[in-house]
N, C-alpha and C. Protein backbone atom coordinates (compact mmCIF):
# COMPACT_ATOMS: atom_id res chain seq x y z
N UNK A 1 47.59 35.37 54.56
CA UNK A 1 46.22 35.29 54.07
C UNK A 1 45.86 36.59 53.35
N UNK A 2 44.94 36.49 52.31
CA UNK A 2 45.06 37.54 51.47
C UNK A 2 43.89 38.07 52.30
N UNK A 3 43.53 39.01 52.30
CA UNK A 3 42.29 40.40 53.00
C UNK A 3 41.24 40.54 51.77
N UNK A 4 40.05 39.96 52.30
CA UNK A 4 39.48 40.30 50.82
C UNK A 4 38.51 41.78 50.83
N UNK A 5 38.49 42.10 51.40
CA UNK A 5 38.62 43.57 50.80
C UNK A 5 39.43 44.26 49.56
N UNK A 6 40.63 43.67 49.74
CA UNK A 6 41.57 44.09 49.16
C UNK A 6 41.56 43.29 47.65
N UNK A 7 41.03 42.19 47.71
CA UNK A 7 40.25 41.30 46.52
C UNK A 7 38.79 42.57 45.72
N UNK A 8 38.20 42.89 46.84
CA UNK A 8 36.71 43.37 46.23
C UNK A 8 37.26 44.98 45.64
N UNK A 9 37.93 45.61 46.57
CA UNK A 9 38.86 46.58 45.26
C UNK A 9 39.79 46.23 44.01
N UNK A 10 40.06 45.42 44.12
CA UNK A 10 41.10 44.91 42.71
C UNK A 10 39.60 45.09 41.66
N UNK A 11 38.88 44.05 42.35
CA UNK A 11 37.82 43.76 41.21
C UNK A 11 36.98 44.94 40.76
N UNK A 12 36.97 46.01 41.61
CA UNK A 12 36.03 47.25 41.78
C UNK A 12 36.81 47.94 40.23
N UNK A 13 37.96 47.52 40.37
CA UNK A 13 39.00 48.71 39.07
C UNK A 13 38.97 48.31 38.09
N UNK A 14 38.24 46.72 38.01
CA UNK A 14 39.07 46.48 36.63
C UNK A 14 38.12 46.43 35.81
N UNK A 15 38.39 46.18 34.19
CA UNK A 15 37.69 46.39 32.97
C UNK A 15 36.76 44.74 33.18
N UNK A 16 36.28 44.62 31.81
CA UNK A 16 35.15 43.60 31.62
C UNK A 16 35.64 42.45 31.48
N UNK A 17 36.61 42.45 30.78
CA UNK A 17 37.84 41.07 30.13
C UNK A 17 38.69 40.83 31.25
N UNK A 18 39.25 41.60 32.46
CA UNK A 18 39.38 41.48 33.69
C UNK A 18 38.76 40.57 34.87
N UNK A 19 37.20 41.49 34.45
CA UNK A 19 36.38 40.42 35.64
C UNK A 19 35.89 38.84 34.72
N UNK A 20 36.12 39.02 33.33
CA UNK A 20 35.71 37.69 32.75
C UNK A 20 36.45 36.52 33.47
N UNK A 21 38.28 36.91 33.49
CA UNK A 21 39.33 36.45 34.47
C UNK A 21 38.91 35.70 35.27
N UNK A 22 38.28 36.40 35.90
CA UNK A 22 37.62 36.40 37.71
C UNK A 22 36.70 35.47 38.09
N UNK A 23 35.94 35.70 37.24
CA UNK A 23 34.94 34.86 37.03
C UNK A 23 34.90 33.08 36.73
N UNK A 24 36.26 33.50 35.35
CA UNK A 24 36.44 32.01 35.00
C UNK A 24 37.27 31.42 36.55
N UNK A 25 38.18 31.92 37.16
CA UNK A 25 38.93 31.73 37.83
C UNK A 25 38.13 30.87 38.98
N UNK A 26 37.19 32.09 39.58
CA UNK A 26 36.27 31.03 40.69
C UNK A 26 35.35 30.27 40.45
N UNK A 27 34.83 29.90 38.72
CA UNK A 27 34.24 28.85 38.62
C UNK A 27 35.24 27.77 38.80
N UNK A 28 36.60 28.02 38.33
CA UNK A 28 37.36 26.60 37.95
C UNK A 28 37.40 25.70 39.43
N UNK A 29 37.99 27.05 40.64
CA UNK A 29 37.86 26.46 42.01
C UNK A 29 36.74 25.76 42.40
N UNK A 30 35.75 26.71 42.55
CA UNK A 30 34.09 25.81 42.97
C UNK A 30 34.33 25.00 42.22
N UNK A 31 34.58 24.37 41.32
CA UNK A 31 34.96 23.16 40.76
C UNK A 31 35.57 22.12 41.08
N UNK A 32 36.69 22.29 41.72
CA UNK A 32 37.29 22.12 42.34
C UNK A 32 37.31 21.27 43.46
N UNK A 33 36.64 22.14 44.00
CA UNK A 33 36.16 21.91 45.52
C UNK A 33 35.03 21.03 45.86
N UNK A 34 34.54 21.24 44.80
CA UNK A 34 33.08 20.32 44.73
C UNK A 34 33.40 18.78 44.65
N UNK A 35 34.69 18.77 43.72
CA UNK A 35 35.35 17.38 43.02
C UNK A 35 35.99 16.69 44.10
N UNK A 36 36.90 17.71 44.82
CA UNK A 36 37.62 17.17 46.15
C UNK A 36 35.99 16.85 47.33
N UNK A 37 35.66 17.53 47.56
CA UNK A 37 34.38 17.41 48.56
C UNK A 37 33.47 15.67 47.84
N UNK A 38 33.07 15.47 46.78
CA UNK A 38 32.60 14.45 46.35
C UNK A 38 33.35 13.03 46.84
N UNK A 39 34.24 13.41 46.23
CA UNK A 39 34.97 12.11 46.87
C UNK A 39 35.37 11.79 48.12
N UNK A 40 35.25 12.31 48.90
CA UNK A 40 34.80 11.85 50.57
C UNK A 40 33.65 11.22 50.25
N UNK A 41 32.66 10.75 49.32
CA UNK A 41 31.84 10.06 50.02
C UNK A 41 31.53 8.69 49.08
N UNK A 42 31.07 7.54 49.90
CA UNK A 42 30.70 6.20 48.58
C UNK A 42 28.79 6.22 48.80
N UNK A 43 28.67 5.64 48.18
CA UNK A 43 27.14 4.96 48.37
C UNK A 43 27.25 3.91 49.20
N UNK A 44 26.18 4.32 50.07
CA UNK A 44 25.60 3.79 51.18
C UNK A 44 26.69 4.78 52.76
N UNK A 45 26.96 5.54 52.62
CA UNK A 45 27.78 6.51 53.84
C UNK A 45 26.28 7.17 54.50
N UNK A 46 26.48 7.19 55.85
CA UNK A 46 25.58 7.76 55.96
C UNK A 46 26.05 9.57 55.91
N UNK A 47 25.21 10.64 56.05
CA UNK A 47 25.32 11.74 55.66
C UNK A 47 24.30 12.79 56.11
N UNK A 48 24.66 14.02 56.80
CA UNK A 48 23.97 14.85 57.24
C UNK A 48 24.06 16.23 56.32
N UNK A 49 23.29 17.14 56.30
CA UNK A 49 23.14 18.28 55.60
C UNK A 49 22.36 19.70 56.11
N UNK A 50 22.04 20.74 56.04
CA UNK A 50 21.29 21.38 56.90
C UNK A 50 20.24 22.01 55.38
N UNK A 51 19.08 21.72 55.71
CA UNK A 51 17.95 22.09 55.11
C UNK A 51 16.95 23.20 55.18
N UNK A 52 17.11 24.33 54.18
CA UNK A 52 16.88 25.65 54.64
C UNK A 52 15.58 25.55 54.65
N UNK A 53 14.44 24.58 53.69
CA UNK A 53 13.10 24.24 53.73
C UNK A 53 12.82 23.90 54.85
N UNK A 54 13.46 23.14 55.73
CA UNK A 54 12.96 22.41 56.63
C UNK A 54 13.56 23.21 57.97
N UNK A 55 14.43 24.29 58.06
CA UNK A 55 15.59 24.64 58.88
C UNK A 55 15.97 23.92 60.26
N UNK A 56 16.55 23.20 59.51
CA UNK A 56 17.03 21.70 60.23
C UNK A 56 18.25 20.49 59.83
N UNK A 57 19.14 20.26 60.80
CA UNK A 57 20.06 19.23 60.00
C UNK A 57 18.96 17.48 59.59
N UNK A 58 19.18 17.19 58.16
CA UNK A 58 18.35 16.07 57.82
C UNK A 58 19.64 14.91 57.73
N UNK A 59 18.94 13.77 57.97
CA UNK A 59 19.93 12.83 58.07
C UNK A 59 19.55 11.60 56.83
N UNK A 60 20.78 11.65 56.07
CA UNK A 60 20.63 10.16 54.95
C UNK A 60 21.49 9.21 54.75
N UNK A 61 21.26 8.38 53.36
CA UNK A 61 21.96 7.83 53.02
C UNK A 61 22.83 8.27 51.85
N UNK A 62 23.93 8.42 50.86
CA UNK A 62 23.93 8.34 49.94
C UNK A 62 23.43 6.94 48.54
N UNK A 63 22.88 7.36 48.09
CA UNK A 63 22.12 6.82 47.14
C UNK A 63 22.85 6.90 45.54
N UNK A 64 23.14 7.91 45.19
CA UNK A 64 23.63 8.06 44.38
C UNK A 64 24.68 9.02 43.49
N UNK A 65 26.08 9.26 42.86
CA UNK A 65 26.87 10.47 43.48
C UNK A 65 26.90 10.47 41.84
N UNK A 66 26.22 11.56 41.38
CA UNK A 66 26.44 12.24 40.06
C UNK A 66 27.40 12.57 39.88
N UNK A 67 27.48 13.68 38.95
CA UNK A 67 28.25 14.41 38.32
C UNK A 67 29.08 16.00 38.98
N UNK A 68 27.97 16.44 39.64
CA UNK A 68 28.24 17.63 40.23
C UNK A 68 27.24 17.49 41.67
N UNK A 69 26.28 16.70 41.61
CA UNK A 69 25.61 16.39 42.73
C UNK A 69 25.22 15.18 43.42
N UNK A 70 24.66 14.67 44.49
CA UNK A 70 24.78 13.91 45.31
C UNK A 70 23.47 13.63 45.58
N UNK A 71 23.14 12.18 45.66
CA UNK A 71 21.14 11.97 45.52
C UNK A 71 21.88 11.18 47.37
N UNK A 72 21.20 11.80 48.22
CA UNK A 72 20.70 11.48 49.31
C UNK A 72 19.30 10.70 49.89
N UNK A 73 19.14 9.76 50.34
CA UNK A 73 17.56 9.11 50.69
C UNK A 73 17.35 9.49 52.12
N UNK A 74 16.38 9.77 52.05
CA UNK A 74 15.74 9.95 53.46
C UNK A 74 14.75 9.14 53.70
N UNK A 75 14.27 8.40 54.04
CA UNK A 75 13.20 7.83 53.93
C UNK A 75 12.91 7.31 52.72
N UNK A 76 11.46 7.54 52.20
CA UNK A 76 11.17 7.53 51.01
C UNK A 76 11.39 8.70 49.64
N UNK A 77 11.92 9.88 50.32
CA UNK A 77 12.08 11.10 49.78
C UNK A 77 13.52 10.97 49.23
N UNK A 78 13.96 11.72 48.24
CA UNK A 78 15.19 11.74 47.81
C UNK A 78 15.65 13.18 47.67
N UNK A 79 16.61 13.34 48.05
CA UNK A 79 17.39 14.65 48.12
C UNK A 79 18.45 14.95 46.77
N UNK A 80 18.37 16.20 46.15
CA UNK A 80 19.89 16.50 45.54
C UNK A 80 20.75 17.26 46.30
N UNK A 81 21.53 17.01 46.36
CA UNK A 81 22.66 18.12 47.66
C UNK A 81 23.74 18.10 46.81
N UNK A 82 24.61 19.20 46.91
CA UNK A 82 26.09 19.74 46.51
C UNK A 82 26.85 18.65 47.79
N UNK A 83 28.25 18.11 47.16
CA UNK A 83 28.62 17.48 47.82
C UNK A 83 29.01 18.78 48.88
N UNK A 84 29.38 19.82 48.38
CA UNK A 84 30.27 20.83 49.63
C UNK A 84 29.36 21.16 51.17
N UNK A 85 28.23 20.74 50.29
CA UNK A 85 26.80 20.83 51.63
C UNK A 85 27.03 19.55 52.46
N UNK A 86 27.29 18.63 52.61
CA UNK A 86 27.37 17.33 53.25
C UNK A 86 28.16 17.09 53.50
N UNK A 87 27.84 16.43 54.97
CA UNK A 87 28.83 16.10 56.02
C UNK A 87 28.70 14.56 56.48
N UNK A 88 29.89 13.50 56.44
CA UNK A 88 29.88 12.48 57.10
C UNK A 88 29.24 12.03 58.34
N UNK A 89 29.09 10.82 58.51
CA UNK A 89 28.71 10.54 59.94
C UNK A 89 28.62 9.29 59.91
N UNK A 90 29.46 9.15 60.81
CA UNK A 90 30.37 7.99 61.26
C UNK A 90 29.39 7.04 62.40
């Protein structure tokens, strides 16, 4: 496992076109991850999330699975959530 410390000095040294690198690099992942995380879920799954407005886990449905985000129903209210935020429930 890499030490990220040892990540936050690499990045501490390097020039601008360096951290551009860096940058592109961990958008491509969060990308990534978001794409793999999405597809765990269909419409109509149910789905939990933790809500920093409310500081509380909220419980839905999926409703509808965009592009990069995820429309959750609660009730009558509708949620956007990152799929990486949501969790199954079985």
């Amino acid at each position: 496992m890499i030490d990220i410390n040892d990540v936050v000095d690499a990045i501490m040294q390097m020039d601008t076109d360096d951290i551009e690198h860096v940058i592109n690099a961990v958008r491509s992942r969060r990308d990534m991850l978001s794409i793999k995380a999405k597809a765990r879920f269909r419409i109509g799954d149910r789905v939990k999330f933790f809500s920093r407005r409310n500081q509380e886990d909220v419980v839905g449905t999926v409703h509808k699975i965009n592009r990069k985000k995820i429309v959750v129903s609660v009730g009558a209210i509708s949620w956007t959530v990152p799929p990486t935020m949501l969790e199954g429930i079985e």
